[in-house]
Protein backbone atom coordinates (compact mmCIF):
# COMPACT_ATOMS: atom_id res chain seq x y z
CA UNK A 1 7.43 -6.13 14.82
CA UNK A 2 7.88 -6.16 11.15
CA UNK A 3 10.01 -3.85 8.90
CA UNK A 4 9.69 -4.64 5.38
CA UNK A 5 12.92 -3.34 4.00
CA UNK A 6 14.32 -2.95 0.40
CA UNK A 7 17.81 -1.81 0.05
CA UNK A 8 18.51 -0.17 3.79
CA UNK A 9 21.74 -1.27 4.32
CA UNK A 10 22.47 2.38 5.43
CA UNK A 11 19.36 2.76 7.54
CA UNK A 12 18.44 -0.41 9.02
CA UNK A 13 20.96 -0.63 11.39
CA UNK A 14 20.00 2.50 13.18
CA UNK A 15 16.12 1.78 13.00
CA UNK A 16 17.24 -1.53 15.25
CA UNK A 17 18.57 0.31 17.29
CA UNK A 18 16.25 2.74 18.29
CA UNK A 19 13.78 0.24 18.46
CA UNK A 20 15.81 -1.65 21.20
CA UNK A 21 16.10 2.14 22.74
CA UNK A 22 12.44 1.92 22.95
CA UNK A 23 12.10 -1.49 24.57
CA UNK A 24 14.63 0.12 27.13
CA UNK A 25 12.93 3.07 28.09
CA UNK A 26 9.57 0.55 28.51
CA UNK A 27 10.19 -2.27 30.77
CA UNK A 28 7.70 -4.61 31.13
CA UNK A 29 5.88 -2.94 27.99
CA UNK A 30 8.22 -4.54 25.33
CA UNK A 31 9.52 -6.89 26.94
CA UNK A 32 9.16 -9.74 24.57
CA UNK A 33 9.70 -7.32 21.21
CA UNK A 34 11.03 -9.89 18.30
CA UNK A 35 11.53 -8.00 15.16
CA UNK A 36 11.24 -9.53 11.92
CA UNK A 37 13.29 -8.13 8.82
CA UNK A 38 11.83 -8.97 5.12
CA UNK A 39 14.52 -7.80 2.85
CA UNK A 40 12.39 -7.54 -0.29
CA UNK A 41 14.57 -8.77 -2.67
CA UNK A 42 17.59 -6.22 -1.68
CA UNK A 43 20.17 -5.97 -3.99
CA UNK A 44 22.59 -4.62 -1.29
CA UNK A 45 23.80 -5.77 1.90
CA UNK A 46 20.23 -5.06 3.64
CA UNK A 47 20.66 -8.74 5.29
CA UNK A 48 23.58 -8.89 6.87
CA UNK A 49 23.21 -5.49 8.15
CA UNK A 50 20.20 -6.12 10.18
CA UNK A 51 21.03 -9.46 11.52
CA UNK A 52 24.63 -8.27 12.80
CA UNK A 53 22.92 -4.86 14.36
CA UNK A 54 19.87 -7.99 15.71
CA UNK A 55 23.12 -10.01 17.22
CA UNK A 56 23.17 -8.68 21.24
CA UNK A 57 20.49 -6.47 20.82
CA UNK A 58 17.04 -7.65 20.10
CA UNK A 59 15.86 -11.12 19.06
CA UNK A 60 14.64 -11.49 15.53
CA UNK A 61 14.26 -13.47 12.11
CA UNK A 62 15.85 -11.63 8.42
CA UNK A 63 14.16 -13.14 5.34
CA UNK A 64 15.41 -12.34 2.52
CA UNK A 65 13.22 -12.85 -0.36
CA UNK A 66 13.99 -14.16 -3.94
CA UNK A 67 13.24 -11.23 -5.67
CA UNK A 68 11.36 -8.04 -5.11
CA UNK A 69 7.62 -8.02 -5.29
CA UNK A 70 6.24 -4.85 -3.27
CA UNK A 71 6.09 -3.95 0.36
CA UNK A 72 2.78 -5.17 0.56
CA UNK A 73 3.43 -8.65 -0.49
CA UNK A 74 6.63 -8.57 2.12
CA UNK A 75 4.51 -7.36 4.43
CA UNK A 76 2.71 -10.58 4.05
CA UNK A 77 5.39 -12.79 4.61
CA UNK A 78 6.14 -11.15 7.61
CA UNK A 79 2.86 -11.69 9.09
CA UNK A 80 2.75 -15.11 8.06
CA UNK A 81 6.38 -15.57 10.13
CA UNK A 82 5.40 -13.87 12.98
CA UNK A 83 3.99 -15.69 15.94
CA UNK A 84 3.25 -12.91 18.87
CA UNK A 85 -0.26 -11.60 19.82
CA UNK A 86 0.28 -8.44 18.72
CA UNK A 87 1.50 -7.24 15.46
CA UNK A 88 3.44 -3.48 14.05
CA UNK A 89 4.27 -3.02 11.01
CA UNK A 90 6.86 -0.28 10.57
CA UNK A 91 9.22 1.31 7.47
CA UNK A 92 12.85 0.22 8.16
CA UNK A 93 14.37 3.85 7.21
CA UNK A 94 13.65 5.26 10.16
CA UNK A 95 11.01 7.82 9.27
CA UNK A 96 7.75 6.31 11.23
CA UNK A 97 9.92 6.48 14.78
CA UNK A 98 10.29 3.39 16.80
CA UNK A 99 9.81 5.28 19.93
CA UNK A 100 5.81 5.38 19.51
CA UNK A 101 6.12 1.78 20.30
CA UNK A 102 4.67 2.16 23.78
CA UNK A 103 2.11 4.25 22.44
CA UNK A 104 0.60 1.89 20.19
CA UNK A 105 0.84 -1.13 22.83
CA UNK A 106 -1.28 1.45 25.24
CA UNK A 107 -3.37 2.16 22.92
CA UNK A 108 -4.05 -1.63 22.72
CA UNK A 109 -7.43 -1.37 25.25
CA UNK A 110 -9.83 -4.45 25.45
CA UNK A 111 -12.09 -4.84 22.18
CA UNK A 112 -9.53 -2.96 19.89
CA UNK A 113 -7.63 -5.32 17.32
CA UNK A 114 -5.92 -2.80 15.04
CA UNK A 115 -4.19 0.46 15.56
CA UNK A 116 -3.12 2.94 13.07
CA UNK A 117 -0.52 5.33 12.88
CA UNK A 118 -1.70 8.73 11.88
CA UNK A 119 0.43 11.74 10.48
CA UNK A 120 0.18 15.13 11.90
CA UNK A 121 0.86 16.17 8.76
CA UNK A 122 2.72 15.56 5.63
CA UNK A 123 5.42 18.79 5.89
CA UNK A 124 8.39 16.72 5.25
CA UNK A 125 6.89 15.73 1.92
CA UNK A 126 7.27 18.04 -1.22
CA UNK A 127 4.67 20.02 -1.94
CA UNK A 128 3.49 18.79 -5.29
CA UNK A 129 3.71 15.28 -3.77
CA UNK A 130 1.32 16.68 -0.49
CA UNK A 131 -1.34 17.80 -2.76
CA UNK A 132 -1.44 14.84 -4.90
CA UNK A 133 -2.05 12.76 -2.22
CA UNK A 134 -4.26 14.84 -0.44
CA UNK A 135 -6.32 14.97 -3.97
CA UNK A 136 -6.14 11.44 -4.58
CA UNK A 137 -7.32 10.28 -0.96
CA UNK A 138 -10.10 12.83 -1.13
CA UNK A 139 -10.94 11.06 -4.53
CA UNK A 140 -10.50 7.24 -3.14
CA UNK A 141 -12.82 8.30 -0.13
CA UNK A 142 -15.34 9.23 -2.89
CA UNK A 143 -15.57 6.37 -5.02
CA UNK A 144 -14.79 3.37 -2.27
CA UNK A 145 -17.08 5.73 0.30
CA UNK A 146 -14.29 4.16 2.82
CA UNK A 147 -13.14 6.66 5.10
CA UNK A 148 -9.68 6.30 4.52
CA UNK A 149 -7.21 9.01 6.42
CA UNK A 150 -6.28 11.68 3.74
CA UNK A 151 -3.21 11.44 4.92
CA UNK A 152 -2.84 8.22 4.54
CA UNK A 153 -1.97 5.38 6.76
CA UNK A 154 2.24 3.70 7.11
CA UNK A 155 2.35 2.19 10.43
CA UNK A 156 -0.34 -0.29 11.14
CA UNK A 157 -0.26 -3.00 14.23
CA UNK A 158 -2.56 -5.50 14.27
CA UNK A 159 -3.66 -8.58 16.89
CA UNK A 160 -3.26 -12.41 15.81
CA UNK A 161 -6.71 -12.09 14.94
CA UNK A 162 -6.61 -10.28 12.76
CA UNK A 163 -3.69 -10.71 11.23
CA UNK A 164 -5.39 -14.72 10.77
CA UNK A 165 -8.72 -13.24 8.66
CA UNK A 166 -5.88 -10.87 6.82
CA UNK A 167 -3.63 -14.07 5.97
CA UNK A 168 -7.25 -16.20 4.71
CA UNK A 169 -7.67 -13.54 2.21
CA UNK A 170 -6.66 -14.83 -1.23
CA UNK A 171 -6.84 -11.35 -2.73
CA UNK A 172 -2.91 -11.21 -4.27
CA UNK A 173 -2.66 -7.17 -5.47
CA UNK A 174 -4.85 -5.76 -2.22
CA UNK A 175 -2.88 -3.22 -0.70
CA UNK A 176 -2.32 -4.97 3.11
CA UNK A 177 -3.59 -1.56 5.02
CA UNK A 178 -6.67 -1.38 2.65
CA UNK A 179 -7.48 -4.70 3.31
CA UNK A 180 -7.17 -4.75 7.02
CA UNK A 181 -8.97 -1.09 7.12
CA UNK A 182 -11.95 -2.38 5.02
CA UNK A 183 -12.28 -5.32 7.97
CA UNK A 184 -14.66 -3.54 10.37
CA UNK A 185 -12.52 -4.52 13.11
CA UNK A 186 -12.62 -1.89 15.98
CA UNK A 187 -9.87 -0.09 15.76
CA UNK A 188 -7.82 3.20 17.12
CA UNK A 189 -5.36 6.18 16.29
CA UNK A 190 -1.96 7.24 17.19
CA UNK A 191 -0.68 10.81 15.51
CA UNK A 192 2.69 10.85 14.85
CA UNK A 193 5.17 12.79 13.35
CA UNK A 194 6.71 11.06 10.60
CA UNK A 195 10.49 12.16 10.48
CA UNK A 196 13.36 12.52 7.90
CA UNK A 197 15.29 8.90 6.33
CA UNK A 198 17.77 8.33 7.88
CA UNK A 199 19.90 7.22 5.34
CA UNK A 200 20.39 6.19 1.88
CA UNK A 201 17.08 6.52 -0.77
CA UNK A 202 13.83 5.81 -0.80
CA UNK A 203 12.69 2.62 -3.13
CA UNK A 204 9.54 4.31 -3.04
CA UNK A 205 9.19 5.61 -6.94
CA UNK A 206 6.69 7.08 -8.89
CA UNK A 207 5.90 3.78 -10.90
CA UNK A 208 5.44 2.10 -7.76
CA UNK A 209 2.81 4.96 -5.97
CA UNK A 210 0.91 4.64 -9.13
CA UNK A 211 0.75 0.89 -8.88
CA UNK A 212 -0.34 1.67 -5.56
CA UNK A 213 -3.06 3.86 -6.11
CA UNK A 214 -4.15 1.23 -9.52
CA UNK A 215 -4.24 -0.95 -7.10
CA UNK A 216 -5.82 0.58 -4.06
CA UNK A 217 -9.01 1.61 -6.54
CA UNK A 218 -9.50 -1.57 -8.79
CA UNK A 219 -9.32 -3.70 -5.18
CA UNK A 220 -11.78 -1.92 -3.89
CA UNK A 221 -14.24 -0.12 -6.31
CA UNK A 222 -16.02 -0.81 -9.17
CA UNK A 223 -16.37 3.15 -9.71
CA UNK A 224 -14.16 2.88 -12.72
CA UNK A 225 -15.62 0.75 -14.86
CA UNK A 226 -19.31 2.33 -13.85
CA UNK A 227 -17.38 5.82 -14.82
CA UNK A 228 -16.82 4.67 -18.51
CA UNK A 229 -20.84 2.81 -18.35
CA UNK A 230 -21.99 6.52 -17.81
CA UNK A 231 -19.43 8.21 -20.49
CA UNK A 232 -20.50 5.76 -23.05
CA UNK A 233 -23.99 6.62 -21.81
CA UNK A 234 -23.56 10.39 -22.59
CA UNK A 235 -21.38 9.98 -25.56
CA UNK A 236 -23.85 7.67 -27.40
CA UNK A 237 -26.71 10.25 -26.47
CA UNK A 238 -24.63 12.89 -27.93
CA UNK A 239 -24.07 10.46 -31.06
CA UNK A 240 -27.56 10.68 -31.45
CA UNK A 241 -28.59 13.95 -31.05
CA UNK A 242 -25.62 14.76 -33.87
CA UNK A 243 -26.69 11.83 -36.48
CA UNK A 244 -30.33 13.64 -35.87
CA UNK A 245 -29.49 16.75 -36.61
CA UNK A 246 -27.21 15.94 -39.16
CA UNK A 247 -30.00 14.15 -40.80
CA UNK A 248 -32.53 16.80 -40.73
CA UNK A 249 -29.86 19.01 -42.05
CA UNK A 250 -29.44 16.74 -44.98
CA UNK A 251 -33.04 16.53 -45.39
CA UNK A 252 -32.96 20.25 -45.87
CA UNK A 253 -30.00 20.19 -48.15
CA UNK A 254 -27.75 22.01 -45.38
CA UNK A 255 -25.21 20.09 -45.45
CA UNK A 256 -21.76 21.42 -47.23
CA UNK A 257 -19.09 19.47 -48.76
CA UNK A 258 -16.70 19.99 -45.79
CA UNK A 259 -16.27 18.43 -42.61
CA UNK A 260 -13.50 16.80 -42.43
CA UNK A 261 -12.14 18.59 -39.28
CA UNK A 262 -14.79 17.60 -37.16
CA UNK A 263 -14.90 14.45 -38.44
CA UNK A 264 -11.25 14.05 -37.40
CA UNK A 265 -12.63 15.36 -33.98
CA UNK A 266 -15.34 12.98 -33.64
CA UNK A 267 -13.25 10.15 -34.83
CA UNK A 268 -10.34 10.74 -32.07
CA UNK A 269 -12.44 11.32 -29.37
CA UNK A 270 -14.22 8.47 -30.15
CA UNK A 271 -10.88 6.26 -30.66
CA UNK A 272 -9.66 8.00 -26.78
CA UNK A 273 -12.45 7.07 -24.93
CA UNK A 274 -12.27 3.28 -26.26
CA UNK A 275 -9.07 2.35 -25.56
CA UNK A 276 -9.75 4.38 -22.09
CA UNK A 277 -12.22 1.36 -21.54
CA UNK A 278 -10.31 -1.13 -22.98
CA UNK A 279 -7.49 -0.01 -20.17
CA UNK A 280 -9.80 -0.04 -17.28
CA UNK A 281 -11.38 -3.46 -18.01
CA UNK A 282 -7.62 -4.84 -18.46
CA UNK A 283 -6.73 -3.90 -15.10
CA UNK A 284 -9.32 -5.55 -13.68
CA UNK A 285 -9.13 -8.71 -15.82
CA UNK A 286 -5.31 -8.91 -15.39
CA UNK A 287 -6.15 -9.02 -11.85
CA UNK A 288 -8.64 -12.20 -12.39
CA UNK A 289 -5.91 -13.92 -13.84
CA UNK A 290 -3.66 -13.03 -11.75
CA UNK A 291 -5.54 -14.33 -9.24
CA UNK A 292 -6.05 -17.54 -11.08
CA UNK A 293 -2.57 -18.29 -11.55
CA UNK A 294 -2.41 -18.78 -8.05
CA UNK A 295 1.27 -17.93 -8.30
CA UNK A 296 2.94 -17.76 -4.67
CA UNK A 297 3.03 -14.27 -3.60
CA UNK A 298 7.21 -14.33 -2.43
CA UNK A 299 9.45 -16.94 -2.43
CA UNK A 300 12.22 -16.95 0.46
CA UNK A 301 15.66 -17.19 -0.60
CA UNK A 302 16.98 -17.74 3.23
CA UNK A 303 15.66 -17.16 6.78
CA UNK A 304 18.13 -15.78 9.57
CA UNK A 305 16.54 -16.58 13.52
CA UNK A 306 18.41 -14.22 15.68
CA UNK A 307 17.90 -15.02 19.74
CA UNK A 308 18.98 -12.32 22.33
CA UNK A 309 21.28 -13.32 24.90
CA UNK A 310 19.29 -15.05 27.41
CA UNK A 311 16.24 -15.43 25.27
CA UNK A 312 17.26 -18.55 23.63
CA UNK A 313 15.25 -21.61 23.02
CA UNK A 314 15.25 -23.82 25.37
């Protein structure tokens, strides 16, 4: 299991244990659970807090990494660390529960490599932030014509398999659930209700979920840059039908001295829509070099390997 965490020293604890709760209640299910904690770059005391609530509990590795560079990319680096045949990915504050564990193991049948945790619904979310996802899934689904879940996906588990082909990607700024969904791989749902944090606040800001979505869209569509081909299309026709009327107007000795106004007009829309372009082509060439670079994705700063009592190495 992996929890990509950024400052949860108030939360982590209690996801571990509730998580061990769950490998309780299912003997024989979970019995050889190892959770992995990637402290993305936590400025707090995310570390030690997991591996003391690991110590007598669970068995586990806490990498803490240099400095903080997205879930995603800690997602990553916990798939590269983990070593079991089957692979979750859950958010260490507690809110996708622990205790669909079993589920998702179950719903593990022969052929399927990749389950997904589904929301019931988003009612614990504001609603503002509901409809604005709702809107901008509805709008992804359009332009990738990948049938994402509108409600998006935050609990993922995946086999070794796939979590191989996943790790041979060199894409650096594909979102890890996109890129696993876009796979093929057969695959399956759990619904869930997603609860409450348990503690502390989210990391999760508006700079980031716009990153997100840049990145979500520019990963997998072209849509955007073929958007501007088609305004520039129908702003150059309408360039043309003006110039021609403007001429035949001048022809006719129409025109009056004024029009300054909607030169203005003309002049700022014009001015917009370029450095609209310009934006969208940066984002995808900042990308290509980004990928060029070839920059490592994290860097560890330490690794903790936690063994259960009983469990250890031989």
């Amino acid at each position: 299991m992996i929890l990509p965490a950024y400052n949860e020293e108030a939360s982590i604890g209690a996801t571990i244990d509730r998580i061990a709760e769950a490998q309780r209640l299912a003997p024989g299910l979970l019995d050889d659970l190892d959770v992995i904690v990637v402290s993305d770059g936590s400025t707090d005391q995310t570390v030690a807090a997991a591996t003391d609530r690991l110590r007598g509990h669970l068995s586990g590795t806490v990498i803490d990494l240099s400095t903080n560079v997205g879930s995603h990319a800690a997602i990553r680096c916990g798939l590269a660390a983990a070593r079991g045949d089957l692979l979750v990915v859950l958010a260490a504050d507690g809110q996708d529960p622990p205790e669909m564990l079993a589920d998702i193991v179950a719903a593990f049948t022969p052929g399927v490599e990749v389950v997904w945790g589904r929301r019931k619904s988003r009612s614990h979310d504001p609603f503002l932030t509901r409809q604005l996802a709702n809107l901008y899934y509805r709008l992804f689904r359009m332009l990738t014509g990948l049938h994402y879940p509108t409600s998006g996906i935050d609990v993922m588990a995946i086999s070794r398999r796939a979590s191989e082909i996943v790790q041979a990607y060199g894409e650096r700024n594909a979102p890890v659930f996109l890129l696993v969904f876009n796979l093929g791989l057969r695959d399956a749902f759990v619904e869930y209700d997603r609860g409450e944090r348990l503690a502390g606040e989210s990391g999760w800001s508006l700079r980031k979920r716009v990153r997100l979505a840049v990145d979500m869209l520019t990963s997998f569509s072209a849509a955007p840059i073929r958007m501007l081909s088609l305004v520039g299309v129908l702003v150059g026709a309408a360039g043309l039908l003006f110039g021609t009327i403007t001429l035949i107007r001048g022809l006719l000795g129409r025109i009056p001295v004024s029009g300054w106004a909607s030169l203005m007009v003309v002049s700022s829309l014009m001015s917009g829509i370029t450095l609209l372009a310009i934006g969208f082509l940066g984002e995808y060439v900042w990308r290509t070099l980004d990928e060029v670079r070839n920059r490592p994705l994290f860097i560890e700063s330490s690794r903790t390997v936690v063994h259960f009592p009983g469990n250890e190495p031989d």
